[in-house]
N, C-alpha and C. Protein backbone atom coordinates (compact mmCIF):
# COMPACT_ATOMS: atom_id res chain seq x y z
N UNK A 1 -17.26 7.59 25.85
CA UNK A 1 -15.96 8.09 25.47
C UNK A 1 -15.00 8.04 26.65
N UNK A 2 -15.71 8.24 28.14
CA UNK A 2 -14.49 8.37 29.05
C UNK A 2 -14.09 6.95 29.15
N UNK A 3 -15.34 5.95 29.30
CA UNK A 3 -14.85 4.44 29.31
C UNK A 3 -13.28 4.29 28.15
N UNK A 4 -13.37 4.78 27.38
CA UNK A 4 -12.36 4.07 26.52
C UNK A 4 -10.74 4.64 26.88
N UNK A 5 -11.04 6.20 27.43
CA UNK A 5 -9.94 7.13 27.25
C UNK A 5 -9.25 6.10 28.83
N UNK A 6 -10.70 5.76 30.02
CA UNK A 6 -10.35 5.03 30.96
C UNK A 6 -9.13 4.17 30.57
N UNK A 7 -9.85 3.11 29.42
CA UNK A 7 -9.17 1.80 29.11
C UNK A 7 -7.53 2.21 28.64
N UNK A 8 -7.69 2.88 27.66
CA UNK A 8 -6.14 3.29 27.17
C UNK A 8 -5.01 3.45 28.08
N UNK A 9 -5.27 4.48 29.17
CA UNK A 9 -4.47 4.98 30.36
C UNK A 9 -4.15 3.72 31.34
N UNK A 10 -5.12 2.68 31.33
CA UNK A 10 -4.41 1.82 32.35
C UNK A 10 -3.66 0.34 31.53
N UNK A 11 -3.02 -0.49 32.68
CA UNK A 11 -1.74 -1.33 32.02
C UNK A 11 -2.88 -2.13 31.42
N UNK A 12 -2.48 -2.46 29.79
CA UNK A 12 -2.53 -3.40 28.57
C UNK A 12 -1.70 -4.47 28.84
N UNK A 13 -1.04 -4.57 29.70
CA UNK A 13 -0.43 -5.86 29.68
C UNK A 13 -1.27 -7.15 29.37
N UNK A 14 -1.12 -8.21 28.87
CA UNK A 14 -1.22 -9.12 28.59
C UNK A 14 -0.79 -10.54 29.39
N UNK A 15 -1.90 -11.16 29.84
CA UNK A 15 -1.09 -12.72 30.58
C UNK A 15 -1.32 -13.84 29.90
N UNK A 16 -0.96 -13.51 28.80
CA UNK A 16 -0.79 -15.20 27.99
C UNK A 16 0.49 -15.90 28.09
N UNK A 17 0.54 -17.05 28.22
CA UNK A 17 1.34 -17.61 28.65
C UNK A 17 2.39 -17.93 26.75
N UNK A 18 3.18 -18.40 26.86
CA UNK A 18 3.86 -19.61 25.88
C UNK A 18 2.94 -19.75 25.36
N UNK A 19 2.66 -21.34 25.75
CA UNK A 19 1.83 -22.47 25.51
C UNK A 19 -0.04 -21.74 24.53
N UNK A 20 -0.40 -20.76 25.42
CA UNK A 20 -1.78 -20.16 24.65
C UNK A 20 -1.06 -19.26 23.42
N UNK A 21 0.17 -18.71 23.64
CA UNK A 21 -0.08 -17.90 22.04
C UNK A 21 0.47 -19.00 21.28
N UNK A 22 1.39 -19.85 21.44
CA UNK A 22 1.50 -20.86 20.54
C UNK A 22 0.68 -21.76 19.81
N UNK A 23 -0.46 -21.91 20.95
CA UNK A 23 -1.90 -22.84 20.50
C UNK A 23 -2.90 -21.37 19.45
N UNK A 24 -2.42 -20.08 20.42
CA UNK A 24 -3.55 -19.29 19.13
C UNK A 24 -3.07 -18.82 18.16
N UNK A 25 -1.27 -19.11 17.60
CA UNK A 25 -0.97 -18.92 16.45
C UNK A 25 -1.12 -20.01 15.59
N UNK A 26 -1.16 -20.99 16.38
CA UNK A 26 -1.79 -22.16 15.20
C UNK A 26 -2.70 -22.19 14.94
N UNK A 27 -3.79 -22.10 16.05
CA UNK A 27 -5.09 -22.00 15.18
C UNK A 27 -5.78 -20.96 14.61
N UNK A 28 -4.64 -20.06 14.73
CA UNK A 28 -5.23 -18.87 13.19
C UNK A 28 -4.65 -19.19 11.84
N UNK A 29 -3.47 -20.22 11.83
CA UNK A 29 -2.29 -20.42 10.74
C UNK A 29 -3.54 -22.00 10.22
N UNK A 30 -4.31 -22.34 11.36
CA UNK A 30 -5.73 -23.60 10.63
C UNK A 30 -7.00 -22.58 10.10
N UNK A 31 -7.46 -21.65 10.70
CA UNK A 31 -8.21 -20.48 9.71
C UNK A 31 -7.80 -20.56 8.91
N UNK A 32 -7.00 -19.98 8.29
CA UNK A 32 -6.09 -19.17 7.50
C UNK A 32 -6.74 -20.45 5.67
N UNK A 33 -5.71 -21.75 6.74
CA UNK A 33 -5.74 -22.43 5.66
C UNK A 33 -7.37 -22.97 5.24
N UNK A 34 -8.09 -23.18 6.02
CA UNK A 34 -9.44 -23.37 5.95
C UNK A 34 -9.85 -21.86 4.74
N UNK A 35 -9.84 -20.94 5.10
CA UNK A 35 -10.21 -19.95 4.46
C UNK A 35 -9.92 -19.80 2.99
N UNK A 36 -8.74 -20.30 2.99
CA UNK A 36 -8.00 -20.41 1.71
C UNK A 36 -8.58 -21.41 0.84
N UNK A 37 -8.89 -22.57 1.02
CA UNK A 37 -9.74 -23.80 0.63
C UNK A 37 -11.20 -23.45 0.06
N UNK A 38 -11.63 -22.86 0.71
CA UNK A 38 -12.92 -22.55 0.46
C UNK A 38 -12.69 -21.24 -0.47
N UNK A 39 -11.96 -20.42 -0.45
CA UNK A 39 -11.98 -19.61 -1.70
C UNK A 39 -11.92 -20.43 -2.96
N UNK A 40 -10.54 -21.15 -2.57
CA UNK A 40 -10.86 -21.98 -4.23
C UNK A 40 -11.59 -22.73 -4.17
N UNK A 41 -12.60 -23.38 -3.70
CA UNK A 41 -13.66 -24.10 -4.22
C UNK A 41 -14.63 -23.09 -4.29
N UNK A 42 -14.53 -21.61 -4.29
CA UNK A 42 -15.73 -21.15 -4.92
C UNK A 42 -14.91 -20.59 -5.62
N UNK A 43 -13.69 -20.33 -6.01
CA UNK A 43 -13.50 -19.81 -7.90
C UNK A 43 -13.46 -21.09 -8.58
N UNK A 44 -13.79 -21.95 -8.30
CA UNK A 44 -14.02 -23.19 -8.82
C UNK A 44 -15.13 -23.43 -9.28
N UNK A 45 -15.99 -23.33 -8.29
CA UNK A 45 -17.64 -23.03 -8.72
C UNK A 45 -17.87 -21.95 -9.48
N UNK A 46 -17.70 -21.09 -9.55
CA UNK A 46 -17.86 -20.09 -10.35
C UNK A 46 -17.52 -19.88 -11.40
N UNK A 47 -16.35 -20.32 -11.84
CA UNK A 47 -15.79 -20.81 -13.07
C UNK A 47 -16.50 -21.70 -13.71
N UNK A 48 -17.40 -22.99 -12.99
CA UNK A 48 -17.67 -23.95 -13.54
C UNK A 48 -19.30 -23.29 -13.89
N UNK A 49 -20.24 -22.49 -13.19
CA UNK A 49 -21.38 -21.94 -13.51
C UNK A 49 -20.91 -20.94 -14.50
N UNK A 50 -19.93 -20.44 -15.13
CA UNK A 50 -19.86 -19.51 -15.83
C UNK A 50 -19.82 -19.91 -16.89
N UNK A 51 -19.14 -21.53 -17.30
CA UNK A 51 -18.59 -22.61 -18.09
C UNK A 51 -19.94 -23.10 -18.83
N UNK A 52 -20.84 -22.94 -17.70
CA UNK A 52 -22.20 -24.24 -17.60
C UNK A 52 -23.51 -22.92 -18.33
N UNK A 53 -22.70 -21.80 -18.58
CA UNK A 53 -23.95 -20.64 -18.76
C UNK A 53 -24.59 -20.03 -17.50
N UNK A 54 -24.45 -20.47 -16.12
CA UNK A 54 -25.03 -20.27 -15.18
C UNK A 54 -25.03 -18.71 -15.26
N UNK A 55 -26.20 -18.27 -14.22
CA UNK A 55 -25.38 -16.76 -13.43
C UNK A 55 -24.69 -17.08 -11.73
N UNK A 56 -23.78 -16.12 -12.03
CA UNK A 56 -22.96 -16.07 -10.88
C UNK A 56 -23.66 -15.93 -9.56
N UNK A 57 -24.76 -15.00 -9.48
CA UNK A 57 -25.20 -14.35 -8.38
C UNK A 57 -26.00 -15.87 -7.72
């Protein structure tokens, strides 16, 4: 517990430059879309095992 109360009290500053948050907002905005893809290909699948009589699980 003191470790953390430590952490809080001293500077949070941050040294990311430009260039790194720009590269790590894109590649959360390529997650993002990756993540999104793969949801619909499994309400896709799932739809189609539900179609087919399958079970879901």
């Amino acid at each position: 517990m003191e470790a953390g109360k430590r952490r809080l009290s001293d500077d949070t500053a941050r040294a990311a430059s430009t260039g790194e948050v720009t590269a790590l907002r894109r590649e959360a905005r390529e997650l993002k879309e990756v993540v999104a893809e793969q949801t619909s290909v499994l309400r896709l699948l799932k739809k189609s095992m539900i179609g087919d009589g399958g079970d879901i699980e």
